[in-house]
C-alpha atoms as a PDB file:
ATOM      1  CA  UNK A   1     -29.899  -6.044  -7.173  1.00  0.00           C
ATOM      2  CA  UNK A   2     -32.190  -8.890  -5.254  1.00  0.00           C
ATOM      3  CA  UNK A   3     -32.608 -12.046  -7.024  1.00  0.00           C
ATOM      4  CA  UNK A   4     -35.338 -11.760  -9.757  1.00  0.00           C
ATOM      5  CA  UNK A   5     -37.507 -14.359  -8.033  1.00  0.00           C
ATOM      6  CA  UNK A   6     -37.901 -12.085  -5.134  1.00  0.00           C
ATOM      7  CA  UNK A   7     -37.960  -8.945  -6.794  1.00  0.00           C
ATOM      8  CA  UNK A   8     -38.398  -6.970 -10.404  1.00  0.00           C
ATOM      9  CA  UNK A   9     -35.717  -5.310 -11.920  1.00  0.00           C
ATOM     10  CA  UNK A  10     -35.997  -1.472 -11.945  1.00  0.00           C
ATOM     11  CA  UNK A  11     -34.900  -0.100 -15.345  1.00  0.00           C
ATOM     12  CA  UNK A  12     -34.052   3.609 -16.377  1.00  0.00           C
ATOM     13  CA  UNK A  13     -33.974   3.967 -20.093  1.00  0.00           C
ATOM     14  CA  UNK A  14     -32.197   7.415 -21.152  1.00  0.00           C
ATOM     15  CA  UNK A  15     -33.454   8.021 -24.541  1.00  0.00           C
ATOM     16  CA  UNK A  16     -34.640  11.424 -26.412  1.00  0.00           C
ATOM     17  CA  UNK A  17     -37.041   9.522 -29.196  1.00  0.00           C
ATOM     18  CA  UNK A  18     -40.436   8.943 -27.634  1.00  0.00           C
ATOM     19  CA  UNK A  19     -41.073   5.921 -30.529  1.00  0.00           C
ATOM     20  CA  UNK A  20     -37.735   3.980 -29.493  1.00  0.00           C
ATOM     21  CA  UNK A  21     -38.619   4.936 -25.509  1.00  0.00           C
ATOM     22  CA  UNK A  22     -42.339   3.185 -26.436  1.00  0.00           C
ATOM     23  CA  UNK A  23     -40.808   0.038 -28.467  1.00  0.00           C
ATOM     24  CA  UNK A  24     -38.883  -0.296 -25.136  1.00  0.00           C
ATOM     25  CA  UNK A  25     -41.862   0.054 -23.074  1.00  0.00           C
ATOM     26  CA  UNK A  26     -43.468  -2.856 -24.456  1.00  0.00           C
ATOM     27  CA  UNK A  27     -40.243  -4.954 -24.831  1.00  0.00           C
ATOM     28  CA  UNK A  28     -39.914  -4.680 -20.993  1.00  0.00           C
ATOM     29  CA  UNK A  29     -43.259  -5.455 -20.485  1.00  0.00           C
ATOM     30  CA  UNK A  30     -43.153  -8.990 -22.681  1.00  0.00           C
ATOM     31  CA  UNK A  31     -40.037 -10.194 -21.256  1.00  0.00           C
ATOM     32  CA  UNK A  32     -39.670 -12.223 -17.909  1.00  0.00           C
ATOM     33  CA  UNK A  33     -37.714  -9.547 -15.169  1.00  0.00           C
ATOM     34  CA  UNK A  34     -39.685 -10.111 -11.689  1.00  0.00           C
ATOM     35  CA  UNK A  35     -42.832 -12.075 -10.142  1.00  0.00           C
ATOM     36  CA  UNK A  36     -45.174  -9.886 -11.594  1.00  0.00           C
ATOM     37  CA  UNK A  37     -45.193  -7.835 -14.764  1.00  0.00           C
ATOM     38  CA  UNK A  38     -47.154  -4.796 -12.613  1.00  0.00           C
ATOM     39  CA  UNK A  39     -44.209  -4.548 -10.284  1.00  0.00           C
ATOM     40  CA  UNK A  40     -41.425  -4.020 -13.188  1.00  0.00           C
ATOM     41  CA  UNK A  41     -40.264  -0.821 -12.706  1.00  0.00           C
ATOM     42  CA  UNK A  42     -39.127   1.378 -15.988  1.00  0.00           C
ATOM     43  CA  UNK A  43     -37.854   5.421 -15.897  1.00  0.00           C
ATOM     44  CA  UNK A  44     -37.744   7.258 -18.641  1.00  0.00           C
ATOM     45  CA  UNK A  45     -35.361  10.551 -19.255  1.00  0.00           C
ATOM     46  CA  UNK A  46     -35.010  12.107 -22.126  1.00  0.00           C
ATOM     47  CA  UNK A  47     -31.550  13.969 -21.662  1.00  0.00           C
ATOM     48  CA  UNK A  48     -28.027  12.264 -20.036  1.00  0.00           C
ATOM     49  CA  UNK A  49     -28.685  15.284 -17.109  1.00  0.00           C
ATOM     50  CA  UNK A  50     -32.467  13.781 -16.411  1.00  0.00           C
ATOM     51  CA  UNK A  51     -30.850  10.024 -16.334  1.00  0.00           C
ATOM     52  CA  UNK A  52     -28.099  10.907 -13.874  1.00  0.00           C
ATOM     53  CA  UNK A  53     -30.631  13.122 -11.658  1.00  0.00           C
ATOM     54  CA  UNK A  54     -33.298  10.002 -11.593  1.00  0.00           C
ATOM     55  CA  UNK A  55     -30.402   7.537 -11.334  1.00  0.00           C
ATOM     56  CA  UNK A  56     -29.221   9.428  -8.036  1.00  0.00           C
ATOM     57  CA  UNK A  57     -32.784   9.421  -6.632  1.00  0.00           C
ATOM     58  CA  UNK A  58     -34.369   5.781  -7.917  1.00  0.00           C
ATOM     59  CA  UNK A  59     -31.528   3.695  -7.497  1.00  0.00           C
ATOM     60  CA  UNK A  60     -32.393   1.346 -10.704  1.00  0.00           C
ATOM     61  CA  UNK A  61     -30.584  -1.951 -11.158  1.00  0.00           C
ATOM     62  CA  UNK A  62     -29.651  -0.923 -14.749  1.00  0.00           C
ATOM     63  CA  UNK A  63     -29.329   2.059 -17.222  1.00  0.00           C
ATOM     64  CA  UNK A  64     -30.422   1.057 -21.165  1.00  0.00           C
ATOM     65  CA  UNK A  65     -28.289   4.710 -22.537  1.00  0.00           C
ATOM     66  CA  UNK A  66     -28.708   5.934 -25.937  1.00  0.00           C
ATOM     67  CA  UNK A  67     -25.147   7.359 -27.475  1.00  0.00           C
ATOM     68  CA  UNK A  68     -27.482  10.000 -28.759  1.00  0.00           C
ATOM     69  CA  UNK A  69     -28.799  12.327 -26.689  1.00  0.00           C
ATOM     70  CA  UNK A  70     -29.225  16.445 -26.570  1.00  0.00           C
ATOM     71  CA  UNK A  71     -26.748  17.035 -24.215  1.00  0.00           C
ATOM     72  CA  UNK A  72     -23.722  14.384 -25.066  1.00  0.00           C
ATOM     73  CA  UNK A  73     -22.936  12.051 -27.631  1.00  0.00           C
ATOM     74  CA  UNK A  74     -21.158   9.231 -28.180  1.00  0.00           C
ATOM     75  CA  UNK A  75     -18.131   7.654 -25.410  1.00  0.00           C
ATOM     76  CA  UNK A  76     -18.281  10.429 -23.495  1.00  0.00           C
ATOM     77  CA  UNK A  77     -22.093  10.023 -22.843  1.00  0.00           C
ATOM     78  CA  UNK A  78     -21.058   6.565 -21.154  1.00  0.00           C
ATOM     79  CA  UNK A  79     -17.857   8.097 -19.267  1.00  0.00           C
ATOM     80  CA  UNK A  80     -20.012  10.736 -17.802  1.00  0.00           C
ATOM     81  CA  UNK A  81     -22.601   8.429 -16.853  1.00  0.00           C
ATOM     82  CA  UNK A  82     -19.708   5.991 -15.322  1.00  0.00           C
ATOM     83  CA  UNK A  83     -18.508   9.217 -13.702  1.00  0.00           C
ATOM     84  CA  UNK A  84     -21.237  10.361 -11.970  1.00  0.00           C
ATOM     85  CA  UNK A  85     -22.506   6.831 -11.175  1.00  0.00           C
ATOM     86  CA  UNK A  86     -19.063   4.378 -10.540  1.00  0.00           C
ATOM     87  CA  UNK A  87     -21.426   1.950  -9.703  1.00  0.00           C
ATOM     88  CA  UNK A  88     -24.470   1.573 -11.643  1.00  0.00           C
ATOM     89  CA  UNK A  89     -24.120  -1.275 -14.828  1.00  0.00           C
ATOM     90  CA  UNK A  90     -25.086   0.259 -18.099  1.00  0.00           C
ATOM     91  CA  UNK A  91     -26.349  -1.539 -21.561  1.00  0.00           C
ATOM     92  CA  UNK A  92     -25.343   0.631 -24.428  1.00  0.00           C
ATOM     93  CA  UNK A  93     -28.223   1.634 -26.866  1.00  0.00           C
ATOM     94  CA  UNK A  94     -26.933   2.792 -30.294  1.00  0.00           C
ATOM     95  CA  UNK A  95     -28.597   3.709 -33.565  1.00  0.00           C
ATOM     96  CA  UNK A  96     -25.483   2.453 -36.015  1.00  0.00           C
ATOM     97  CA  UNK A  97     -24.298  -1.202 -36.673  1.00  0.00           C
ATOM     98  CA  UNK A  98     -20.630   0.025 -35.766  1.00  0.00           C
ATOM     99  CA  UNK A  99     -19.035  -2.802 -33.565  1.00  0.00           C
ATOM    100  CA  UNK A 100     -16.520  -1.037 -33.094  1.00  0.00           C
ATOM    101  CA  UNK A 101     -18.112   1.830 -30.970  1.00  0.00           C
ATOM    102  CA  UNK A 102     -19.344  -0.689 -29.469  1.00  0.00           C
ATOM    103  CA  UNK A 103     -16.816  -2.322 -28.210  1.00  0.00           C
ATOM    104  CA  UNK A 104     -15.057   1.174 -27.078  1.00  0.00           C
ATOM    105  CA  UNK A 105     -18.283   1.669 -25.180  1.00  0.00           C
ATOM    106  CA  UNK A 106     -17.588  -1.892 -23.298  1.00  0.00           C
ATOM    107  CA  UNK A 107     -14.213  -0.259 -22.915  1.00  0.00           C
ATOM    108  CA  UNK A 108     -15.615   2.629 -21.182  1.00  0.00           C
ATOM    109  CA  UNK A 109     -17.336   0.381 -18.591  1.00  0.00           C
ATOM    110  CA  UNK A 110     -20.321  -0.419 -20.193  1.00  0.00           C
ATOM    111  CA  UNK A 111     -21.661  -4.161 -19.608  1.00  0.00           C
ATOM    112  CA  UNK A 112     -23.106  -4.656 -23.034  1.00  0.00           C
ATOM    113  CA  UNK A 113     -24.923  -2.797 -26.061  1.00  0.00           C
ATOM    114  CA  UNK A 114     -27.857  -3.084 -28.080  1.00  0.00           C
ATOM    115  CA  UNK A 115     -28.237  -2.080 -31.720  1.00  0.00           C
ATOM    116  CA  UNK A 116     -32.320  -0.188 -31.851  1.00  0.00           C
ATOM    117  CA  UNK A 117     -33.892  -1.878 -34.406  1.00  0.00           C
ATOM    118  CA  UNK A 118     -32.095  -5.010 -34.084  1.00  0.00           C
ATOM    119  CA  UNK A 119     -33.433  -6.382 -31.033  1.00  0.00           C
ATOM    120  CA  UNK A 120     -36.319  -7.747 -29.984  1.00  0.00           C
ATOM    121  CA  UNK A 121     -38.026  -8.480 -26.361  1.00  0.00           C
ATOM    122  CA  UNK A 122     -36.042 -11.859 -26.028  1.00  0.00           C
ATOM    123  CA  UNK A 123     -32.926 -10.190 -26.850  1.00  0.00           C
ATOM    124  CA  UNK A 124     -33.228  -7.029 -24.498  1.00  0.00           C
ATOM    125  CA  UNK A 125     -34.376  -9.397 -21.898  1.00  0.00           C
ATOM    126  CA  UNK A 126     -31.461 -11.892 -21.959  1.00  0.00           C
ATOM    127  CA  UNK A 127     -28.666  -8.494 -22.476  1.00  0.00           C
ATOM    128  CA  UNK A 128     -30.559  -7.028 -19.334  1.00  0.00           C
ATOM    129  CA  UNK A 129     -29.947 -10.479 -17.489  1.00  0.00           C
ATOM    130  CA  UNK A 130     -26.579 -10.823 -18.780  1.00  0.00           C
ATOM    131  CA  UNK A 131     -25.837  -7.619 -17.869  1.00  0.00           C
ATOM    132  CA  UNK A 132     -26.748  -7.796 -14.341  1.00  0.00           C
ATOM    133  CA  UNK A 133     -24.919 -11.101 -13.720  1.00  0.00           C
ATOM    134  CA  UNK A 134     -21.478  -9.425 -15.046  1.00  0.00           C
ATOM    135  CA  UNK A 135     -22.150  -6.321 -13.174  1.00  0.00           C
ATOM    136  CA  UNK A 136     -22.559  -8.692  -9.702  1.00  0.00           C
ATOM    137  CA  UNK A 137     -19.537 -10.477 -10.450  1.00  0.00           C
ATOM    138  CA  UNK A 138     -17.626  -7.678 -10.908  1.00  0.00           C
ATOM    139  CA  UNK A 139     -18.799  -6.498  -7.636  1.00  0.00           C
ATOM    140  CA  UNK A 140     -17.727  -9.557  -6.078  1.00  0.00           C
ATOM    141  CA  UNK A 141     -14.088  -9.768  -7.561  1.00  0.00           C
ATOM    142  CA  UNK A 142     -13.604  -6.001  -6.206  1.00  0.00           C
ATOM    143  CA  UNK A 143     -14.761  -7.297  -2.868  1.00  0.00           C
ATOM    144  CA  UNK A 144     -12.286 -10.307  -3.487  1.00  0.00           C
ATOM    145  CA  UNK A 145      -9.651  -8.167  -4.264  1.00  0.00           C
ATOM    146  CA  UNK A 146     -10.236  -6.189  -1.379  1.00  0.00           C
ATOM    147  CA  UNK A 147     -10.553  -8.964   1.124  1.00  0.00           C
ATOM    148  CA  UNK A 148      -6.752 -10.145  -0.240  1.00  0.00           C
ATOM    149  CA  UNK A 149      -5.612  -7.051   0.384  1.00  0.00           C
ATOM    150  CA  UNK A 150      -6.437  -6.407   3.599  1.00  0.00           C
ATOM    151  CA  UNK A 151      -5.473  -9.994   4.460  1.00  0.00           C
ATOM    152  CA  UNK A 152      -1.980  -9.188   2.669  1.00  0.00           C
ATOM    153  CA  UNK A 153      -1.461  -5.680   4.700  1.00  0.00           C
ATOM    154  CA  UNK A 154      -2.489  -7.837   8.038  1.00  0.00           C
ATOM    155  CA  UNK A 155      -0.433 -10.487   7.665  1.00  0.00           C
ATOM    156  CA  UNK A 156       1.962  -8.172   6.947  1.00  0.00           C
ATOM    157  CA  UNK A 157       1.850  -6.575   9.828  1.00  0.00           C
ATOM    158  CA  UNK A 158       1.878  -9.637  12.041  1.00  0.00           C
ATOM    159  CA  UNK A 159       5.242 -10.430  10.201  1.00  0.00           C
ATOM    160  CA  UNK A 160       7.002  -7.497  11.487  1.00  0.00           C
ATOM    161  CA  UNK A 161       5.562  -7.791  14.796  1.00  0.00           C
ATOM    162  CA  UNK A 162       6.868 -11.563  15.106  1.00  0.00           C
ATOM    163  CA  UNK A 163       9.843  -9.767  13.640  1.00  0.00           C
ATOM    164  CA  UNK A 164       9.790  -7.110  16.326  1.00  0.00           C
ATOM    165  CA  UNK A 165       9.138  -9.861  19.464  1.00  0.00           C
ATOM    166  CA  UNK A 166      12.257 -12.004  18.142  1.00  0.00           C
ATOM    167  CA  UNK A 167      14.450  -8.972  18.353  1.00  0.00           C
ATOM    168  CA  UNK A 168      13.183  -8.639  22.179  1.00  0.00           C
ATOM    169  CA  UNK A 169      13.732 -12.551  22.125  1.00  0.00           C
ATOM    170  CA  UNK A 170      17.163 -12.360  21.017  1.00  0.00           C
ATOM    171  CA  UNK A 171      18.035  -9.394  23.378  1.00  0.00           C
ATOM    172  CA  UNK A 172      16.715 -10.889  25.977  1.00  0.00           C
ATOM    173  CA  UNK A 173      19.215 -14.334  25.029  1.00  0.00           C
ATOM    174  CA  UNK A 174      21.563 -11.592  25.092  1.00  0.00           C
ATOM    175  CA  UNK A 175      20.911 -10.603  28.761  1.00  0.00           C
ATOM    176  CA  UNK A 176      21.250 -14.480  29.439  1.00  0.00           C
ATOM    177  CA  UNK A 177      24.563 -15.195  28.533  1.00  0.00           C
ATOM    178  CA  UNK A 178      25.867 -11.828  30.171  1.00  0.00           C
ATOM    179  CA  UNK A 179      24.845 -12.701  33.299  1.00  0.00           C
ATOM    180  CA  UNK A 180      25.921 -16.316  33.358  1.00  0.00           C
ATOM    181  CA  UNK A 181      29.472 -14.427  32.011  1.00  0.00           C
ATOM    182  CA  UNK A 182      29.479 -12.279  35.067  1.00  0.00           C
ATOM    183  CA  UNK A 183      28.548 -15.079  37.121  1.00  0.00           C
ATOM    184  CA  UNK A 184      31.332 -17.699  35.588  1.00  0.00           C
ATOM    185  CA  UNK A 185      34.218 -14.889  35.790  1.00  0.00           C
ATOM    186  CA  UNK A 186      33.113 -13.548  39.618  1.00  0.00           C
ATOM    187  CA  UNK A 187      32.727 -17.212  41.318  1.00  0.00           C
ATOM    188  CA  UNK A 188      34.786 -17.251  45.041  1.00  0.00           C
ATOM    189  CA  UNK A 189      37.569 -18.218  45.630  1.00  0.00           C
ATOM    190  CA  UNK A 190      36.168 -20.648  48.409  1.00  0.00           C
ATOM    191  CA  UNK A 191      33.834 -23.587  46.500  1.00  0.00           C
ATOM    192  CA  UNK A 192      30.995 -23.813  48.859  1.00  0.00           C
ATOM    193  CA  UNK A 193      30.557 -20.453  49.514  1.00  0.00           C
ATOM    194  CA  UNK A 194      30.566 -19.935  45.250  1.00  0.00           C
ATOM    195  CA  UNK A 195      28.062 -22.332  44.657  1.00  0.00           C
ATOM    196  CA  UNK A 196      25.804 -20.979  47.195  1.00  0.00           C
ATOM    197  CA  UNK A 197      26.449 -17.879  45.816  1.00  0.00           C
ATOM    198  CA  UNK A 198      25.934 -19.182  42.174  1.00  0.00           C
ATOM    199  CA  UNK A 199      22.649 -20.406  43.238  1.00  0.00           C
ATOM    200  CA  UNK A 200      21.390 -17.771  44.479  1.00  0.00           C
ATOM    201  CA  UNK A 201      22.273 -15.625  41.329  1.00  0.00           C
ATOM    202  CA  UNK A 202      20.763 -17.898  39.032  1.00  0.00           C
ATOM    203  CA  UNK A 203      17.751 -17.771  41.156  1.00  0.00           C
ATOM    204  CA  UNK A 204      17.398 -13.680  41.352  1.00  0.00           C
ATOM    205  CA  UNK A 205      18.985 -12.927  37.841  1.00  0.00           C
ATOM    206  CA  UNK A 206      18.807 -16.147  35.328  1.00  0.00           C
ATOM    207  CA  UNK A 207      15.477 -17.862  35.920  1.00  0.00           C
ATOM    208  CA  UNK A 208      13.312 -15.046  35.717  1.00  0.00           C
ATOM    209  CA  UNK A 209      14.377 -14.593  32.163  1.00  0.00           C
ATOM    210  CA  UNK A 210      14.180 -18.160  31.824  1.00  0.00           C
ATOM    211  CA  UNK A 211      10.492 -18.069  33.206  1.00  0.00           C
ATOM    212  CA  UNK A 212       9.607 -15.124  30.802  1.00  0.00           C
ATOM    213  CA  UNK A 213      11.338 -16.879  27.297  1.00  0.00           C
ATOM    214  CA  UNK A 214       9.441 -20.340  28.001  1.00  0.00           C
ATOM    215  CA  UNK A 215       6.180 -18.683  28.632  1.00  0.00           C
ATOM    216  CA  UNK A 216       6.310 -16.437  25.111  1.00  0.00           C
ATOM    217  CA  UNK A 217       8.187 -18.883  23.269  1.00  0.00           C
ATOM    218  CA  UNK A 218       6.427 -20.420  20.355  1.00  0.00           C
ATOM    219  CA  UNK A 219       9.147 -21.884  18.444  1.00  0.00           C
ATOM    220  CA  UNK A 220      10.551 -25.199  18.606  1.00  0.00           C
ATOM    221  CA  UNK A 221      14.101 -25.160  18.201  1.00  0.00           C
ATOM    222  CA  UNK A 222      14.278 -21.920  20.528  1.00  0.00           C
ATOM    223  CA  UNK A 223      11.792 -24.236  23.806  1.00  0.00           C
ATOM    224  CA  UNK A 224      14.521 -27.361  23.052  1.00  0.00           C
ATOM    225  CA  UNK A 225      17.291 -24.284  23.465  1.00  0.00           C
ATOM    226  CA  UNK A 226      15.603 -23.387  26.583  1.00  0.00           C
ATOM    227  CA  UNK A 227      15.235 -26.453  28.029  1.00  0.00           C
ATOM    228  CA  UNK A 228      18.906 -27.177  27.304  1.00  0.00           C
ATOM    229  CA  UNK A 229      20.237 -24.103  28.804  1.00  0.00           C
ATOM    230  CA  UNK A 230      18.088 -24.110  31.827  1.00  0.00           C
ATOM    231  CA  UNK A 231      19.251 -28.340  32.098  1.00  0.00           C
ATOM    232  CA  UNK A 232      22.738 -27.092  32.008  1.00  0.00           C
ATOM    233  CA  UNK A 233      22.584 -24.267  34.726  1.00  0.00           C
ATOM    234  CA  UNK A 234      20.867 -26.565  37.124  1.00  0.00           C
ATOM    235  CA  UNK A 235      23.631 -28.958  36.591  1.00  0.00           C
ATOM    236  CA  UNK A 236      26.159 -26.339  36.362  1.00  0.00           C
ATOM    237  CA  UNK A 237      25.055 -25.297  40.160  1.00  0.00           C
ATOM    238  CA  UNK A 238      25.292 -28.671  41.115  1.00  0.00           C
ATOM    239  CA  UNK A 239      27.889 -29.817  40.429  1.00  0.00           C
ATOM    240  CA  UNK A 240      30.347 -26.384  41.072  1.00  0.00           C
ATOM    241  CA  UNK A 241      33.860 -27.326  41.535  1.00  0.00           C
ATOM    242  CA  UNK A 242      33.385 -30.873  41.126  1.00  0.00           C
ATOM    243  CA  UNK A 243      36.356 -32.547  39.722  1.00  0.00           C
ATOM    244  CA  UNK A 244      34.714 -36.168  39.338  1.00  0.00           C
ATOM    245  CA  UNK A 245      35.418 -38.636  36.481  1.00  0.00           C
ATOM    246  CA  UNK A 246      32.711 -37.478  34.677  1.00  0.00           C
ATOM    247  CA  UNK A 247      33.455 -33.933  34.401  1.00  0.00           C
ATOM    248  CA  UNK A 248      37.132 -34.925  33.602  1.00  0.00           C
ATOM    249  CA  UNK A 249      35.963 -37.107  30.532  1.00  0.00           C
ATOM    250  CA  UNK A 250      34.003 -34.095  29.201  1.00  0.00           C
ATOM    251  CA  UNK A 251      37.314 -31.760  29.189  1.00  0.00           C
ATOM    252  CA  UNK A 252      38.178 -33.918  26.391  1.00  0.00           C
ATOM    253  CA  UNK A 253      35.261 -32.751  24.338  1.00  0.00           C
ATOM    254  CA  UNK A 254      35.556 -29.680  22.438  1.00  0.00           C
ATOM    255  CA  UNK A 255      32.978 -26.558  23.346  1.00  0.00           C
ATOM    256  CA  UNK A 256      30.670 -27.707  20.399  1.00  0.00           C
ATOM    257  CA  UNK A 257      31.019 -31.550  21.300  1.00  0.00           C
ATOM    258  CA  UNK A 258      29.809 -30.701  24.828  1.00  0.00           C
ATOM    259  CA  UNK A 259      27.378 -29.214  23.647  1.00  0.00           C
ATOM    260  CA  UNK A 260      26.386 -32.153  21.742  1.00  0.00           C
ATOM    261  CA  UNK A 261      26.943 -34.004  24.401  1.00  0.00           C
ATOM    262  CA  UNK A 262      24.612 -32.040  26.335  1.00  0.00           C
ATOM    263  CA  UNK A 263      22.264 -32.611  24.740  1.00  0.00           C
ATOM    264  CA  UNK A 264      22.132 -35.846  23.526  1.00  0.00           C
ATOM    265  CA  UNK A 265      21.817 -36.729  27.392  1.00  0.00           C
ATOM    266  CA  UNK A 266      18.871 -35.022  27.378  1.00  0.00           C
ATOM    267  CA  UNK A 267      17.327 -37.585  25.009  1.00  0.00           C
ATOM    268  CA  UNK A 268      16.854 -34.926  22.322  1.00  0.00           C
ATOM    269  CA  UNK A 269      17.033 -36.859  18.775  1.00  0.00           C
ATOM    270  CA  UNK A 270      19.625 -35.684  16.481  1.00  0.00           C
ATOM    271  CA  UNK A 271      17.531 -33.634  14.274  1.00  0.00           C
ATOM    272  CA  UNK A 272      16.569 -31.567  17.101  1.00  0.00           C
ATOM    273  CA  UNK A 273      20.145 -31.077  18.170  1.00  0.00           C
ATOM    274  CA  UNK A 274      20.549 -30.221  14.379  1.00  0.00           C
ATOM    275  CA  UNK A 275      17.501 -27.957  14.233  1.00  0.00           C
ATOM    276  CA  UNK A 276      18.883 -26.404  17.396  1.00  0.00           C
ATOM    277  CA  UNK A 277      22.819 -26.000  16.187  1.00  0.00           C
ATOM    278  CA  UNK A 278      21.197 -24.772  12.271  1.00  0.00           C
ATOM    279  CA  UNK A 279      23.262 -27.493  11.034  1.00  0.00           C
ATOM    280  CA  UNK A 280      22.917 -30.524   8.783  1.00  0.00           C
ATOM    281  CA  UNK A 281      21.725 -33.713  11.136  1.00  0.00           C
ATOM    282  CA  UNK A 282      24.496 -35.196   8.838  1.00  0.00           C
ATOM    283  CA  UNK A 283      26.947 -32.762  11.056  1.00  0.00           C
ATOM    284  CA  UNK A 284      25.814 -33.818  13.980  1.00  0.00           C
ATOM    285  CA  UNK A 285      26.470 -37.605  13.284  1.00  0.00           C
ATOM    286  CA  UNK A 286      30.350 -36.613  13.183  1.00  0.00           C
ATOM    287  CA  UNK A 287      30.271 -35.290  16.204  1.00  0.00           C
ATOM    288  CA  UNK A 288      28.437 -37.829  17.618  1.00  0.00           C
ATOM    289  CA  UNK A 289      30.953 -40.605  16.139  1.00  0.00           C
ATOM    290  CA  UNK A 290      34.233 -37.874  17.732  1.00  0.00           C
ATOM    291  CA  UNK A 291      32.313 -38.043  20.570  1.00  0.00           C
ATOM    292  CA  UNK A 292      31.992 -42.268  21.461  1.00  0.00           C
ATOM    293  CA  UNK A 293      35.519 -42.203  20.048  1.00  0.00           C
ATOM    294  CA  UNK A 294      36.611 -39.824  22.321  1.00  0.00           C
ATOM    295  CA  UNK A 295      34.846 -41.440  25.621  1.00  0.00           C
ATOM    296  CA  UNK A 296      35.733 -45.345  24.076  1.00  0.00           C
ATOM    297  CA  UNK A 297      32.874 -46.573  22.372  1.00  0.00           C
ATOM    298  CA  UNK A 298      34.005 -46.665  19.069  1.00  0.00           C
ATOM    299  CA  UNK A 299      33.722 -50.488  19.240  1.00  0.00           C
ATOM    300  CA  UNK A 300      30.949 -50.798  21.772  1.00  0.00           C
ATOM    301  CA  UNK A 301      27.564 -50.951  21.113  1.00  0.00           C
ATOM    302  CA  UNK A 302      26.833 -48.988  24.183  1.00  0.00           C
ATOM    303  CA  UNK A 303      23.754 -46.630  23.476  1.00  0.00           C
ATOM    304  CA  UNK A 304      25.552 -43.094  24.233  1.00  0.00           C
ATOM    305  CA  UNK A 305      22.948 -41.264  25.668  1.00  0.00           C
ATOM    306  CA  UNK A 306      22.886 -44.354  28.391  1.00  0.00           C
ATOM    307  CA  UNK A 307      26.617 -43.712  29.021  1.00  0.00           C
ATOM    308  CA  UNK A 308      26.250 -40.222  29.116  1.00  0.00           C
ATOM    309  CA  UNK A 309      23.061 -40.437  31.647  1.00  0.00           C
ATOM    310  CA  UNK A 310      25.037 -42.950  33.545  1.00  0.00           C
ATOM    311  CA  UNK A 311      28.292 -40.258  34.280  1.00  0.00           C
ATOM    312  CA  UNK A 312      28.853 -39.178  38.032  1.00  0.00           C
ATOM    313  CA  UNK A 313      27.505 -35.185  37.734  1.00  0.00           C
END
């Protein structure tokens, strides 16, 4: 229905008495419903059968339905009347004081009731209002619900597509660390030729995976693991072979504390390297404190990344 301010409310009244269909008549026409009292709008039918046919082909904003009619009585004159219009809001008109059929009428979806001879044209005219104002929000919590619905089913499916790209992710990790295995357990016999050779491996088979990852990589932790791994294959190539001081200090370190190492030269904080590990940053701090006592600076104040940036490769 259109706001009453720009528009009158159109009205079907299914009722079989001609006196209680007239009392109506001039109730509507007292009571304030549009602009103009001329362009109120009020149907009459006189069986549930003529109400559901003029409903269909007027469209009004509201049904007033008598419980008594020719043709059905009682609930099932509002269930039909829900049934063959879902949508239309319907104000109960009913010849008994009985609050309780009443209220089973509200049960059977109508908005409100009116009790004929108890009513006057301030009465019908608020219930009418009333009516229309529960009918719209009822409208717009069905909408509502909709809305969170479809918002539920589409974030829904963007879960299992994230789901569905990390599994690609993680394969594609996968293809990572197999071919820096083949590469590790084929190197030649004869250093310069290997590291030439590892070079140009890394070049054909690793980066282009690394290329792909960092461009469709959203996630933190995974572009800091990136960055890390494509840090230590760059040094790795460079360094091929190399039996310098630094190098020999790191055999000390265990695989993890290497790691740690690794990364802690790279100036990456250690939450990150925590975040990175999925490990407490508490963690982390022991292997930080294994590592300075394992290079000597358990009684220096030397910052460690420093003396880790300032190794021979």
């Amino acid at each position: 229905m259109s706001e009453t301010s720009k528009q009158a409310v159109a009205i079907l009244a299914i009722e079989d008495d001609s006196g209680d269909f007239g009392l109506i008549r001039a109730y509507v026409s007292m009571v304030e419903l549009g602009i103009r009292d001329d362009s109120k709008h009020l149907t009459w039918a006189k069986t549930l059968a003529e109400g559901v046919a003029a409903a269909r082909n007027d469209k009004p904003d509201i049904v007033l339905l008598d419980l008594s009619l020719p043709d059905s009585t009682g609930l099932d004159t509002v269930q039909a009347m829900r049934a063959a219009l879902p949508g239309m809001p319907i104000v109960v008109l009913t010849g008994h004081d009985d609050h309780a059929l009443a209220a089973a009428a509200l049960q059977s979806g109508a908005q409100d009731y009116l009790v004929k001879g108890q009513f006057d044209h301030d009465a019908l005219g608020r219930t009418v209002r009333h009516a229309l104002v529960r009918h719209a929000l009822e409208v717009q919590l069905k909408e509502s619900e909709k809305i969170l619905l479809d918002s539920r089913n589409h974030l829904k499916e963007q879960v299992e597509k994230m789901s569905s790209q990390l599994r690609e992710l993680r394969d594609e990790f996968e293809d990572v660390n197999t071919a820096l295995r083949v590469l590790l357990n084929n190197r030649d016999k004869d250093k310069s030729a290997a590291q030439d050779a590892l070079v140009r491996e890394m070049s054909q088979e690793v980066a282009p995976f690394l290329l792909k990852l960092k461009k469709s990589v959203r996630d933190h932790k995974q572009a800091h693991l990136l960055d890390v791994i494509e840090s230590n294959l760059q040094q790795l190539a460079s360094s091929y072979g190399n039996t310098r001081a630094g190098n020999l200090l790191f055999c000390q370190l265990t695989p993890v504390e290497i790691q740690v190492a690794s990364m802690i030269k790279q100036g990456l904080s250690t939450k990150d390297i925590a975040m990175a590990f999925s490990l407490s940053p508490e963690t982390i701090s022991v292997h930080r404190k294994h590592i300075r006592k394992k290079l000597g600076l358990s009684s220096k104040a030397d910052s460690l990344r420093s003396y880790l940036a300032s190794l021979p490769e």
